[in-house]
C-alpha atoms as a PDB file:
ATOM      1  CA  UNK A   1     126.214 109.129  84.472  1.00  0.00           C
ATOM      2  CA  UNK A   2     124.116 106.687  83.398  1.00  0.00           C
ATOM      3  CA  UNK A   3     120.157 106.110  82.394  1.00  0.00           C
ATOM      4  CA  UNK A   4     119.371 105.306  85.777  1.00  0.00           C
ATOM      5  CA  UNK A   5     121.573 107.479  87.650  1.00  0.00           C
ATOM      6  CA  UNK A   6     120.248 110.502  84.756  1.00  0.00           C
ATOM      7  CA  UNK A   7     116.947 109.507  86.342  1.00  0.00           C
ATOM      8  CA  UNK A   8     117.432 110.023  89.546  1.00  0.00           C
ATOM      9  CA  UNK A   9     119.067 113.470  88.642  1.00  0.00           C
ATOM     10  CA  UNK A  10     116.155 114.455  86.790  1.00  0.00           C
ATOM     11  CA  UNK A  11     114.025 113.555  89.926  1.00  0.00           C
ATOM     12  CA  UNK A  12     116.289 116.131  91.827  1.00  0.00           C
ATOM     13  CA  UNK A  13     115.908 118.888  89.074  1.00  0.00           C
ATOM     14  CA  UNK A  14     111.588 118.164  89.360  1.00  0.00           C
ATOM     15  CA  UNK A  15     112.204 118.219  93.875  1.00  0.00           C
ATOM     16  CA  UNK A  16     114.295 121.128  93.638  1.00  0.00           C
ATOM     17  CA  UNK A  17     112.031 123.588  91.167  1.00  0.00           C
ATOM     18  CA  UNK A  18     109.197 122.382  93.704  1.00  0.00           C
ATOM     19  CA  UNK A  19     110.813 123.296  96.527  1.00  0.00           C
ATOM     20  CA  UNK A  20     111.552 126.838  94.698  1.00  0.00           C
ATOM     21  CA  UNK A  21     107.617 127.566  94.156  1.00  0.00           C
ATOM     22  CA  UNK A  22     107.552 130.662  96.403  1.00  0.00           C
ATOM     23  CA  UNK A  23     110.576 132.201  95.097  1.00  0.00           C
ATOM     24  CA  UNK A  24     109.346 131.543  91.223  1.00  0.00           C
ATOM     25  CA  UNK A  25     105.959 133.231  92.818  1.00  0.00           C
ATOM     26  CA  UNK A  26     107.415 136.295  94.007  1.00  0.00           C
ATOM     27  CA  UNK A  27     109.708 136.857  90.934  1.00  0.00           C
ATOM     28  CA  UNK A  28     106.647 136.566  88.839  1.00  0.00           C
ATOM     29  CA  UNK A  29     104.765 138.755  90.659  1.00  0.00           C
ATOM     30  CA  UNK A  30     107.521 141.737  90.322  1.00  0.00           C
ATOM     31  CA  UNK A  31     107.121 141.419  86.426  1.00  0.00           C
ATOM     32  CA  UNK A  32     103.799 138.719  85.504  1.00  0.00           C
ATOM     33  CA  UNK A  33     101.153 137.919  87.192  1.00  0.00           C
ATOM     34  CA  UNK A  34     102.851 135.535  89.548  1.00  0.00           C
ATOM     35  CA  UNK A  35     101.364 132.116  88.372  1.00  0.00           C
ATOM     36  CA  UNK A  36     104.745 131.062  87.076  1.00  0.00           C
ATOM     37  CA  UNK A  37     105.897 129.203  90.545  1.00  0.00           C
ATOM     38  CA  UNK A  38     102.416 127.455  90.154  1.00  0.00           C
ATOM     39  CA  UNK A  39     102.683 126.387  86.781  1.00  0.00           C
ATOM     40  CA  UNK A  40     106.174 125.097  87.186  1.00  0.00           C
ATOM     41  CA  UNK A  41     105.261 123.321  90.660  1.00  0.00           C
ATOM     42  CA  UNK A  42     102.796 121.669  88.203  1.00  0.00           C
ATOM     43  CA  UNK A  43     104.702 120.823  84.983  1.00  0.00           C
ATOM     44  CA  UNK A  44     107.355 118.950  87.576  1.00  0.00           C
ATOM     45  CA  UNK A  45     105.321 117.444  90.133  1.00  0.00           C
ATOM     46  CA  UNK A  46     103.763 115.521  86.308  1.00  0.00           C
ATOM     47  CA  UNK A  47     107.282 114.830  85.515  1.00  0.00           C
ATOM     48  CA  UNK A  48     107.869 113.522  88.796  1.00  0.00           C
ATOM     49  CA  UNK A  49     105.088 110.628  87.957  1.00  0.00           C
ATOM     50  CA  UNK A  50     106.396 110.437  84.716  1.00  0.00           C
ATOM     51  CA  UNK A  51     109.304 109.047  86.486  1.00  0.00           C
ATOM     52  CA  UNK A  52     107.820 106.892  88.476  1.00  0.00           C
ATOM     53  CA  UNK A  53     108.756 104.037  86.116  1.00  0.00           C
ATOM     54  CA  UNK A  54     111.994 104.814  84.715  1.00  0.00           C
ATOM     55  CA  UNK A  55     112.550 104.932  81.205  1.00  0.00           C
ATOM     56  CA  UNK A  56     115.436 102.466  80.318  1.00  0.00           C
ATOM     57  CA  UNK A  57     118.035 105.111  78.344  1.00  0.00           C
ATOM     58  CA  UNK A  58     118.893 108.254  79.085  1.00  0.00           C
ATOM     59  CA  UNK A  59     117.186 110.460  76.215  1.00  0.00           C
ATOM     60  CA  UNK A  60     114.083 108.880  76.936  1.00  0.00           C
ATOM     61  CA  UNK A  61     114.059 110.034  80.521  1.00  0.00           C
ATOM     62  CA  UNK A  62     114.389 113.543  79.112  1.00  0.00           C
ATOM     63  CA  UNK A  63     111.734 113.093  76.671  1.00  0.00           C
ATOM     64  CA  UNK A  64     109.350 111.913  79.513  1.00  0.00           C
ATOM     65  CA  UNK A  65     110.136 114.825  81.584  1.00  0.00           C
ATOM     66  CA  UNK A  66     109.742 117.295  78.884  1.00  0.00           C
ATOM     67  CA  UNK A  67     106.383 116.210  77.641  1.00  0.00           C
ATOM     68  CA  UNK A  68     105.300 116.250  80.997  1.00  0.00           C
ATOM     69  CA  UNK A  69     106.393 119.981  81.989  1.00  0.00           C
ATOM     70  CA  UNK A  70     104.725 120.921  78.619  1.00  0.00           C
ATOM     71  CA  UNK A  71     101.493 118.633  79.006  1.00  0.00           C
ATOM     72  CA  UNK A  72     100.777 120.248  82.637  1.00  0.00           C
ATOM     73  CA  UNK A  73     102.583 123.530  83.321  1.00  0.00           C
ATOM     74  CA  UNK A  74     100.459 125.675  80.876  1.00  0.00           C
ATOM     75  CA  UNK A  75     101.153 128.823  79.151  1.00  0.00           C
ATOM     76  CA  UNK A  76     104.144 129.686  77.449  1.00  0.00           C
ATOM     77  CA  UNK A  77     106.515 128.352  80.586  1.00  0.00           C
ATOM     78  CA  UNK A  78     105.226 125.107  79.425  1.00  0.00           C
ATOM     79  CA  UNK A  79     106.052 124.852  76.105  1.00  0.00           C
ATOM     80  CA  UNK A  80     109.887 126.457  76.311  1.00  0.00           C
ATOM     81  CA  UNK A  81     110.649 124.934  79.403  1.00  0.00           C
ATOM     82  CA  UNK A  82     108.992 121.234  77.973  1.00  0.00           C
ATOM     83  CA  UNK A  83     111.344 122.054  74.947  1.00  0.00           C
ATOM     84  CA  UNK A  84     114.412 122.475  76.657  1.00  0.00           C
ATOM     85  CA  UNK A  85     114.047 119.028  77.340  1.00  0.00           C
ATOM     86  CA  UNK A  86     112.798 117.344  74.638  1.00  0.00           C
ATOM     87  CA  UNK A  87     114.997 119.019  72.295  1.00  0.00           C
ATOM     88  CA  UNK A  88     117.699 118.991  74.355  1.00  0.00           C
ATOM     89  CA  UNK A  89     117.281 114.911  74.597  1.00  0.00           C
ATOM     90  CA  UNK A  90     118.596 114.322  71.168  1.00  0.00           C
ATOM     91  CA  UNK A  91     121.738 115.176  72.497  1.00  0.00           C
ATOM     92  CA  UNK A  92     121.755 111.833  74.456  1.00  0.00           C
ATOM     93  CA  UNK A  93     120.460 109.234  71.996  1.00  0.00           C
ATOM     94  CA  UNK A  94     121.997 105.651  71.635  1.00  0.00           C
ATOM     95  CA  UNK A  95     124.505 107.166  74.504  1.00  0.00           C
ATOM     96  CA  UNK A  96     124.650 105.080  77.581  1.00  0.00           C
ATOM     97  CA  UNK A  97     125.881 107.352  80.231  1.00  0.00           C
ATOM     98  CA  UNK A  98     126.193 111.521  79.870  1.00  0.00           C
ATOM     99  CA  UNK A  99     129.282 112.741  79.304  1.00  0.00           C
ATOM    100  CA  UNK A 100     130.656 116.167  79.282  1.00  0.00           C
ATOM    101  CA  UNK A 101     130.213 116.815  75.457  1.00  0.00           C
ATOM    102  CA  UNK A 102     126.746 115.483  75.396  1.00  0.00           C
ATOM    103  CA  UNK A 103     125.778 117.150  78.314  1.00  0.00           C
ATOM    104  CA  UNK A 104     127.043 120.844  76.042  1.00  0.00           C
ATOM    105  CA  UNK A 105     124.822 119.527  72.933  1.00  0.00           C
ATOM    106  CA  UNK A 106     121.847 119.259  75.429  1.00  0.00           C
ATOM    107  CA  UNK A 107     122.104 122.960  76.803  1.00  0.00           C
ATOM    108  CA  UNK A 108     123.176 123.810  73.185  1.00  0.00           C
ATOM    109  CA  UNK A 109     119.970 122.160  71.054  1.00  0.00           C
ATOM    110  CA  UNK A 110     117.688 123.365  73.995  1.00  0.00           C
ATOM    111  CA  UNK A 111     118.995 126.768  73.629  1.00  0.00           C
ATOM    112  CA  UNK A 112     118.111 126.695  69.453  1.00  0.00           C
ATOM    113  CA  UNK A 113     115.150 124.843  69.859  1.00  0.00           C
ATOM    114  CA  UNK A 114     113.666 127.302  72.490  1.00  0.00           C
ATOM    115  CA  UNK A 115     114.758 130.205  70.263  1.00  0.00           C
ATOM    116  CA  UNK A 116     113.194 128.764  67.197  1.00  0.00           C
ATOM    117  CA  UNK A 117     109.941 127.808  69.136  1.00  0.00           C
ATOM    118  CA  UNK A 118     109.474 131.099  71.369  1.00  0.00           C
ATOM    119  CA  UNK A 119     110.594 133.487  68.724  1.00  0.00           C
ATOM    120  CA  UNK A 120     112.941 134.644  71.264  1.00  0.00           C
ATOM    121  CA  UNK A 121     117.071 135.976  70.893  1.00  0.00           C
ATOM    122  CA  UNK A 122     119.029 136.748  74.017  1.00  0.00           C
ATOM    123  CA  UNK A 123     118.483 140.070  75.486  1.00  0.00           C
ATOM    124  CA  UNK A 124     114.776 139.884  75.933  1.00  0.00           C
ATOM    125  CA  UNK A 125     114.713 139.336  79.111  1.00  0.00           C
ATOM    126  CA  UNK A 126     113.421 135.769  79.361  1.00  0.00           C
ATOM    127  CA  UNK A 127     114.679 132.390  80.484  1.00  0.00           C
ATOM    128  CA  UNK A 128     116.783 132.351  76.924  1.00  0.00           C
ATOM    129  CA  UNK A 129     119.067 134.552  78.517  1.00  0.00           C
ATOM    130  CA  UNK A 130     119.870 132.343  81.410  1.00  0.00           C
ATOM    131  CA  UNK A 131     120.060 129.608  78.999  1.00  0.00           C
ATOM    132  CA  UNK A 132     122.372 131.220  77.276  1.00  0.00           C
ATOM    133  CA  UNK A 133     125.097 132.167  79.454  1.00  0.00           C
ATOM    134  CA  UNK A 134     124.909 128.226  80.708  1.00  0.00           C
ATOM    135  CA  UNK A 135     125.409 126.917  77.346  1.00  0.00           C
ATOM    136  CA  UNK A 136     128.584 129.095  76.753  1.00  0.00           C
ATOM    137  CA  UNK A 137     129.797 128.794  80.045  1.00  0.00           C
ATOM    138  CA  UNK A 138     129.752 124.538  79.826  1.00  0.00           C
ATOM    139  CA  UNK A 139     131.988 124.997  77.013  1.00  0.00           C
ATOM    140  CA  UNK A 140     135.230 124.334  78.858  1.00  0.00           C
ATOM    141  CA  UNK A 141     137.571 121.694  79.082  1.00  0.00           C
ATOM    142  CA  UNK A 142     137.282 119.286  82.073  1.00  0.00           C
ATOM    143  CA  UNK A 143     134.973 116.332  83.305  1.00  0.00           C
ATOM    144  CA  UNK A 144     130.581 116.123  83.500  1.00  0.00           C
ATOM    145  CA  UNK A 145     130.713 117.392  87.209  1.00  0.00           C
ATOM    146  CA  UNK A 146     133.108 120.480  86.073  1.00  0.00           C
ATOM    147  CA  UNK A 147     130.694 121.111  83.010  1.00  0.00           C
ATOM    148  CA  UNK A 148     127.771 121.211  84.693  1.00  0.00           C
ATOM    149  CA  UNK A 149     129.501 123.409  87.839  1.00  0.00           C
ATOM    150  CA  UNK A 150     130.380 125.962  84.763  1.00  0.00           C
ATOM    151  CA  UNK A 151     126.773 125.479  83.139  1.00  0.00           C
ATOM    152  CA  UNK A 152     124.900 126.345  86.692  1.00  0.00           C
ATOM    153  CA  UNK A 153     127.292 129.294  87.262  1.00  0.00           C
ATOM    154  CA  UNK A 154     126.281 130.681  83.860  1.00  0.00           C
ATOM    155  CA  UNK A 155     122.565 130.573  84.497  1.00  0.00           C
ATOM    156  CA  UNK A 156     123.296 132.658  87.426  1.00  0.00           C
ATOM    157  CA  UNK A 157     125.196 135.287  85.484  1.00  0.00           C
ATOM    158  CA  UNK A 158     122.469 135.041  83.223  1.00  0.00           C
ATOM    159  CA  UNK A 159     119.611 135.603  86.009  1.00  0.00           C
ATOM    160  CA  UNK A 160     121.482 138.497  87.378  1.00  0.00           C
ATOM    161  CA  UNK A 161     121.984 140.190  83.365  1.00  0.00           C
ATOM    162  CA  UNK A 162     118.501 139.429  83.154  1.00  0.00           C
ATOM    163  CA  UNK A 163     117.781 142.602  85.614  1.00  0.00           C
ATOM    164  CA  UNK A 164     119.605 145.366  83.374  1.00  0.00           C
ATOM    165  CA  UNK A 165     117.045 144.200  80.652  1.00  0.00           C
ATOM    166  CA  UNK A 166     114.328 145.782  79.309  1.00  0.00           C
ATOM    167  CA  UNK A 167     111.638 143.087  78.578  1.00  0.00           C
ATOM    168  CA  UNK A 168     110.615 143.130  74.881  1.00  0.00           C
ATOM    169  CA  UNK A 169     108.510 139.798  75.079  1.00  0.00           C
ATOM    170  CA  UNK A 170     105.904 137.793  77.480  1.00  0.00           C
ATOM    171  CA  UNK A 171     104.136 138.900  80.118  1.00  0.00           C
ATOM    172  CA  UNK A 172     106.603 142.135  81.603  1.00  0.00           C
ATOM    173  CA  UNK A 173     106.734 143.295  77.911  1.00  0.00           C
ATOM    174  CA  UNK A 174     103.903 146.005  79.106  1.00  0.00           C
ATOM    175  CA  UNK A 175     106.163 147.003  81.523  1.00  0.00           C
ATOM    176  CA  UNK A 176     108.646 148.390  79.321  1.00  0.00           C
ATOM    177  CA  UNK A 177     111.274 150.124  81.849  1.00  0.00           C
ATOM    178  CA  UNK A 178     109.418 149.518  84.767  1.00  0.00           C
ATOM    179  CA  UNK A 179     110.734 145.802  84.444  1.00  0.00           C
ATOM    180  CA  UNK A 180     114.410 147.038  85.042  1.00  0.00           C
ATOM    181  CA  UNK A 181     116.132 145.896  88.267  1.00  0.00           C
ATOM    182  CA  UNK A 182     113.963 142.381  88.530  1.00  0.00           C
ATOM    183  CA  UNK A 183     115.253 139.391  87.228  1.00  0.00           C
ATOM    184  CA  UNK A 184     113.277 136.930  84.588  1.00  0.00           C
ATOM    185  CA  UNK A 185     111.336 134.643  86.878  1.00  0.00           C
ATOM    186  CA  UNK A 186     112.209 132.104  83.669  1.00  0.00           C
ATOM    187  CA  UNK A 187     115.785 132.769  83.806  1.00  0.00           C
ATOM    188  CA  UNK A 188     115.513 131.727  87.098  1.00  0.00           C
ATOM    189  CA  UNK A 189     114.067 128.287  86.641  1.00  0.00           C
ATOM    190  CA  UNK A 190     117.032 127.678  84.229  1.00  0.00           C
ATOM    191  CA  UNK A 191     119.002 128.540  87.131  1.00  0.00           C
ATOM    192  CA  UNK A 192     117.226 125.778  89.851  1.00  0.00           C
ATOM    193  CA  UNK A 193     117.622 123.419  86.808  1.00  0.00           C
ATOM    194  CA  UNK A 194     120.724 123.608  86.198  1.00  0.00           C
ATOM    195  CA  UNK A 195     121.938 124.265  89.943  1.00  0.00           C
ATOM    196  CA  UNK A 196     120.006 120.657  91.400  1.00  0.00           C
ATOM    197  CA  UNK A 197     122.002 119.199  88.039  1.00  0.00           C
ATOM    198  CA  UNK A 198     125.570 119.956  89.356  1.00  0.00           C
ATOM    199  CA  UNK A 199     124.009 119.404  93.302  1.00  0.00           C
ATOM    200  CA  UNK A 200     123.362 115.809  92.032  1.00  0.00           C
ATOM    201  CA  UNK A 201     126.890 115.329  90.091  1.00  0.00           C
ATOM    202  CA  UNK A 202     129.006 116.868  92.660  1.00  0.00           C
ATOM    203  CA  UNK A 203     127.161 114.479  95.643  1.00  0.00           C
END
């Protein structure tokens, strides 16, 4: 894949967490105070216009759309999720197309870098956890489409651990058991990520 197609995938990722407003909504609502659909609808509509004139390599495109999510989503959903790509776009520098082990790094640096910036391990309950499960779950043998298949399945093993959790951080934290049986509205925007990302390879 290269910068331009990486673009247009990254345009997919922005459309498809847009399109997934009401479900991020209704997931925040259970365990937040349900702004984190708006916020994200936000931070990727920004990234959206960010893309508008493409950046001409690949980690650039993933710098652009991080500091966009983190210059317009807000809160702490801005900042993680902004990180996830900017971080995670060292993984592609002076590369010319992603390949399967690049494409590992990225979920791999986003997952430290998130970490190291929320304060966060896995088990929380937050989008960490979905991150996670992707990162480990990429690291099989086999070509970018296959990797990212194994990444987006991971996220959703991650979303659906997320609701045995007890949340220990964020916004649910007050919840304490109460926030058993929902899933991490975060973990779940790791999951529309990485899903539109293997929808775009796999077309």
């Amino acid at each position: 894949m290269d910068a331009k197609a990486s673009v247009a995938m990254l345009r997919a990722v922005a459309e498809a967490v847009i399109a997934n407003v009401d479900v991020l909504t209704d997931a925040d609502l259970a365990t937040g105070d349900g702004d984190h659909g708006i916020g994200m609808r936000r931070g990727f509509e920004a990234a959206l216009v960010a893309l508008d004139a493409p950046p001409a390599t690949i980690d650039a495109a993933f710098r652009a759309t991080g500091m966009a999510i983190m210059a317009n989503t807000g809160g702490a959903a801005g900042a993680v999720f902004g990180t996830v790509f900017t971080a995670g776009a060292k993984a592609f520098a002076g590369q010319d197309e992603i390949t399967p082990n690049s494409f590992r790094h990225f979920l791999a640096d986003a997952q430290a870098a998130v970490s190291k910036r929320g304060g966060v391990v896995e088990g929380q309950k937050t989008m960490l956890d979905a991150l996670g499960f992707a990162a480990r779950a990429a690291a099989v043998e086999g070509d970018l489409a296959e990797a990212m298949t194994a990444a987006a399945k991971g996220a959703q093993d991650g979303v659906e651990a997320t609701k045995a959790m007890i949340a220990t951080t964020g916004k649910a934290r007050s919840l304490g058991e109460r926030s058993i049986g929902h899933p991490d509205p975060g973990a779940i925007s790791v999951a529309i990520i990485l899903g539109a990302m293997r929808d775009y390879t796999a077309a």
